[in-house]
C-alpha atoms as a PDB file:
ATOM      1  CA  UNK A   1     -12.267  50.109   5.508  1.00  0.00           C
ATOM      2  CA  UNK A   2     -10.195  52.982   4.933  1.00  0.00           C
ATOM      3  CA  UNK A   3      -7.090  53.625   6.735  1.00  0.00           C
ATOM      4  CA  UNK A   4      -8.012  57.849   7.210  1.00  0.00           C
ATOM      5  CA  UNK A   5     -11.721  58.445   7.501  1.00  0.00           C
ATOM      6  CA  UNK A   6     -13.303  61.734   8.461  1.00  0.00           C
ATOM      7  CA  UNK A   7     -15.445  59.979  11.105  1.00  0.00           C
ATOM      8  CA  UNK A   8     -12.032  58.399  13.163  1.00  0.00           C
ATOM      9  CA  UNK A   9     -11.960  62.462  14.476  1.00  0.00           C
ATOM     10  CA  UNK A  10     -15.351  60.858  16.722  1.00  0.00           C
ATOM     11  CA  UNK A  11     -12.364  58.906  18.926  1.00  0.00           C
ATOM     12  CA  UNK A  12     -11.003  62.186  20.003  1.00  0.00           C
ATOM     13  CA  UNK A  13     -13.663  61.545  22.995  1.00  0.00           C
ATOM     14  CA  UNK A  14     -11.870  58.757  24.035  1.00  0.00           C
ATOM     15  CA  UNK A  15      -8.610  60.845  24.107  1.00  0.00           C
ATOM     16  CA  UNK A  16     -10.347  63.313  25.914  1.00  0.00           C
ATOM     17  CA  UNK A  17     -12.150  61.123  28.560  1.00  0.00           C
ATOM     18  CA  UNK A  18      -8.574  59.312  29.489  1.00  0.00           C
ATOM     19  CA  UNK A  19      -6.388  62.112  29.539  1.00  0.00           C
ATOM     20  CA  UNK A  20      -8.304  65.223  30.209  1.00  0.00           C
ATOM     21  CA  UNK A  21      -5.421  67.139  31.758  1.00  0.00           C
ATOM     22  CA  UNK A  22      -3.179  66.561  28.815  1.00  0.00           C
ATOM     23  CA  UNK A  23      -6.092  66.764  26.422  1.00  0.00           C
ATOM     24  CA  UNK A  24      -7.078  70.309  28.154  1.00  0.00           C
ATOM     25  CA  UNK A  25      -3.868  71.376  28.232  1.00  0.00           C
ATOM     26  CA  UNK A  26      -3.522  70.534  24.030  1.00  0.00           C
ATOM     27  CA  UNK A  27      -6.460  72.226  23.249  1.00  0.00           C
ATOM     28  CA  UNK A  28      -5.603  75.424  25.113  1.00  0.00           C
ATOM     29  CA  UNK A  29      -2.132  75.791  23.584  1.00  0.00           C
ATOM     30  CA  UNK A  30      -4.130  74.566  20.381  1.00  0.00           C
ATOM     31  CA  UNK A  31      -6.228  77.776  20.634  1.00  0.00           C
ATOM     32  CA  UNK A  32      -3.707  79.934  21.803  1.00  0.00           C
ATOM     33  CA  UNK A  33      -1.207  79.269  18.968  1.00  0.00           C
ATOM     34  CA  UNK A  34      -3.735  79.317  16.578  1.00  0.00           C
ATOM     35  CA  UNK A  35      -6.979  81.488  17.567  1.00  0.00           C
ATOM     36  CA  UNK A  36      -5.789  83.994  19.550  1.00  0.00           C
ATOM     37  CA  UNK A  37      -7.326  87.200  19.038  1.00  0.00           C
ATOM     38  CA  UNK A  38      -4.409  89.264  19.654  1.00  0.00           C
ATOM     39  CA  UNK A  39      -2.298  87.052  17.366  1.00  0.00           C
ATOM     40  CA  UNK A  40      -0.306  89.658  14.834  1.00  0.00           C
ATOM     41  CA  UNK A  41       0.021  87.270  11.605  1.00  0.00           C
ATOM     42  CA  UNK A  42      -4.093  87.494  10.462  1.00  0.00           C
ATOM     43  CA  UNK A  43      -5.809  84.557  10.325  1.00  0.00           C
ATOM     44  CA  UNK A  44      -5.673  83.724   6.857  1.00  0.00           C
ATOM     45  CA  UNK A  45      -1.388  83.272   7.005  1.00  0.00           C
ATOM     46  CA  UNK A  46      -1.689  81.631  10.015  1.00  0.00           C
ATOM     47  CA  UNK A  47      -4.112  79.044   8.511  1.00  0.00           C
ATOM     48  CA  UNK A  48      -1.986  78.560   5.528  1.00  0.00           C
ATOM     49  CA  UNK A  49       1.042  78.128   7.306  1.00  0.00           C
ATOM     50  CA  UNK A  50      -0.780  75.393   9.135  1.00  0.00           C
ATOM     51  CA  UNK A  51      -1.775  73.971   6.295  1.00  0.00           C
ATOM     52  CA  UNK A  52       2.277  74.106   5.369  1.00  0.00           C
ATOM     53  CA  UNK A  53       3.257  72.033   8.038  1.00  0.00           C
ATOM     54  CA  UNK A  54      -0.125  69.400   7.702  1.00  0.00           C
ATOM     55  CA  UNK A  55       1.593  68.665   4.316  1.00  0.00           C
ATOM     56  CA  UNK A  56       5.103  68.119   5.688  1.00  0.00           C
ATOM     57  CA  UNK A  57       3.829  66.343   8.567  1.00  0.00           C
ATOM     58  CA  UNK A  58       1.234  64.250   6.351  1.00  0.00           C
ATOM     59  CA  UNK A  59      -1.584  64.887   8.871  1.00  0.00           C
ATOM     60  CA  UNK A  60      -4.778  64.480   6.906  1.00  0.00           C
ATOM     61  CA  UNK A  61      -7.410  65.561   9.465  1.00  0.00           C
ATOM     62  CA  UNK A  62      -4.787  68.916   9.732  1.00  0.00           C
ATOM     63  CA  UNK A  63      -5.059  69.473   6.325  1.00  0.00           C
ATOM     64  CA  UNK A  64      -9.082  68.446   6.268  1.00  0.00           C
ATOM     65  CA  UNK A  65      -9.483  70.892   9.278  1.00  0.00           C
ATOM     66  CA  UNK A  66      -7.195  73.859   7.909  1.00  0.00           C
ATOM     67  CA  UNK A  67      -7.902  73.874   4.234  1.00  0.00           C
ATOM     68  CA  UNK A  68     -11.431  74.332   5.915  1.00  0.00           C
ATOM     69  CA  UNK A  69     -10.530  77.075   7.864  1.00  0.00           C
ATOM     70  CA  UNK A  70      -8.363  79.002   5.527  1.00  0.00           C
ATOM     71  CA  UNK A  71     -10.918  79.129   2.823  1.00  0.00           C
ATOM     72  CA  UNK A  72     -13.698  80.310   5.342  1.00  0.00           C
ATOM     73  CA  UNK A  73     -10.822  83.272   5.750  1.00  0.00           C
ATOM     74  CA  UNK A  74     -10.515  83.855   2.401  1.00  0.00           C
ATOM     75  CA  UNK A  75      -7.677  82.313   1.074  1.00  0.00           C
ATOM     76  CA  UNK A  76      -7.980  81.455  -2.545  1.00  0.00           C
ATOM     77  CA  UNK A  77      -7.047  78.594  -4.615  1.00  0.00           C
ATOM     78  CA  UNK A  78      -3.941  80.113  -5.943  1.00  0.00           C
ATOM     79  CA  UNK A  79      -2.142  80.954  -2.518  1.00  0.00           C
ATOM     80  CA  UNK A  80      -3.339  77.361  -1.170  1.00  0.00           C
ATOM     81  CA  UNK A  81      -1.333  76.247  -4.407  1.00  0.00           C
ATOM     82  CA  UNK A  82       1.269  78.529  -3.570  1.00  0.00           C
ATOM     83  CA  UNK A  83       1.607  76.722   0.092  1.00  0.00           C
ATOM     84  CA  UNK A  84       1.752  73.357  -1.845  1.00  0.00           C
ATOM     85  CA  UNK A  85       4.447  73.980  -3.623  1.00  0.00           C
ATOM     86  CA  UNK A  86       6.054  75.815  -0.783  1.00  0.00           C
ATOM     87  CA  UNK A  87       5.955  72.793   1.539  1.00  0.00           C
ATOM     88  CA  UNK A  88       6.790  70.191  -1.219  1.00  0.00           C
ATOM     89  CA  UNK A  89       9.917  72.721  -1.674  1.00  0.00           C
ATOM     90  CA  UNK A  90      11.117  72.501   1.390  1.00  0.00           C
ATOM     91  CA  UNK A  91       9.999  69.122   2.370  1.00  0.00           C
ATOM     92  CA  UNK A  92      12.393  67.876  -1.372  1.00  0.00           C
ATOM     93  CA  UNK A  93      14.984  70.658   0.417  1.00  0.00           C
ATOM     94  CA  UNK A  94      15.140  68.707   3.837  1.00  0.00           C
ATOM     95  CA  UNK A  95      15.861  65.133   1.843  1.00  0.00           C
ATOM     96  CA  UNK A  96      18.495  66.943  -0.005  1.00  0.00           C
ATOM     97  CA  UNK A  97      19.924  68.445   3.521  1.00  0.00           C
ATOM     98  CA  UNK A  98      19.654  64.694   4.918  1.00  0.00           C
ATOM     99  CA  UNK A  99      21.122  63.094   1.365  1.00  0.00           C
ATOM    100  CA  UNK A 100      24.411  65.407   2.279  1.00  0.00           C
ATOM    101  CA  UNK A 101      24.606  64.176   5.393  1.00  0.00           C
ATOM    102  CA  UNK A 102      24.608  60.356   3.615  1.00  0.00           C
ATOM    103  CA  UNK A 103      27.049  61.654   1.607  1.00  0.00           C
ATOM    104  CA  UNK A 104      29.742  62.528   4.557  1.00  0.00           C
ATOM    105  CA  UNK A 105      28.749  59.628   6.433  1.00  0.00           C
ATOM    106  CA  UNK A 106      29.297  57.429   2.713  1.00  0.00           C
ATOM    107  CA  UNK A 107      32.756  59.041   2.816  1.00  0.00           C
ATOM    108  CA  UNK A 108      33.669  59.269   6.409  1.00  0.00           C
ATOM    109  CA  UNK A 109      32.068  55.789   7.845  1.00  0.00           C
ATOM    110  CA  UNK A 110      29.226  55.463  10.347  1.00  0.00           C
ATOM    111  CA  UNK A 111      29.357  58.156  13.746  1.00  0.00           C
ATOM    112  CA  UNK A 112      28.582  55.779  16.459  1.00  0.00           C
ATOM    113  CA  UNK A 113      28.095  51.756  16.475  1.00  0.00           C
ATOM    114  CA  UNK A 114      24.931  52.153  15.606  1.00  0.00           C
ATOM    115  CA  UNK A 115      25.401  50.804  11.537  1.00  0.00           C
ATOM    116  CA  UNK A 116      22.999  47.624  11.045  1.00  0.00           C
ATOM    117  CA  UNK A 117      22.739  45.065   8.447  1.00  0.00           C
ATOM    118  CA  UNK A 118      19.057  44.101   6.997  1.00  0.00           C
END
């Protein structure tokens, strides 16, 4: 069995059915951040930057649902390249803005008590 499956999207139902206020509350902000008809940004960007932050975040029904989406708006295969090697910029940027922190804390000794052995 795989670990991501398109048809573990059918449990959403179950998300829904114990948490319907939060659940409602998701899927309104959901639409509003992302459908709203008055947005500014068209469609199209708005999709691809989704599809931006599905890569950094590693969400594969995000990327399922927006790669979808921004092709249906007509986004082609070069700018959904383009927003692969945008994200897997900045995602190799954040390690290197985390690696300098290792660096100070390699040179100036743990912040807090919080250093461990394993």
């Amino acid at each position: 069995m795989p670990y991501h499956a398109p048809s573990d999207m059918g449990y959403i139902k179950n998300v829904r059915k114990s948490t319907p206020d939060a659940f409602a509350a998701y899927a309104q902000f959901d639409e509003a951040a992302l459908r709203n008809p008055d947005k500014v940004i068209p469609r199209k960007y708005t999709e691809l930057m989704a599809i931006a932050v599905a890569l950094t975040t590693q969400c594969v029904y995000c990327i399922d649902a927006h790669v979808a989406a921004a092709k249906k708006e007509g986004a082609t295969e070069t700018e959904l390249s383009e927003t692969v090697m945008i994200a897997t910029a900045l995602r190799a940027g954040a390690s290197l803005a985390h690696g300098l922190m290792a660096m100070k804390m390699y040179e100036e000794g743990p912040r807090t008590g919080l250093a461990h052995s394993h």
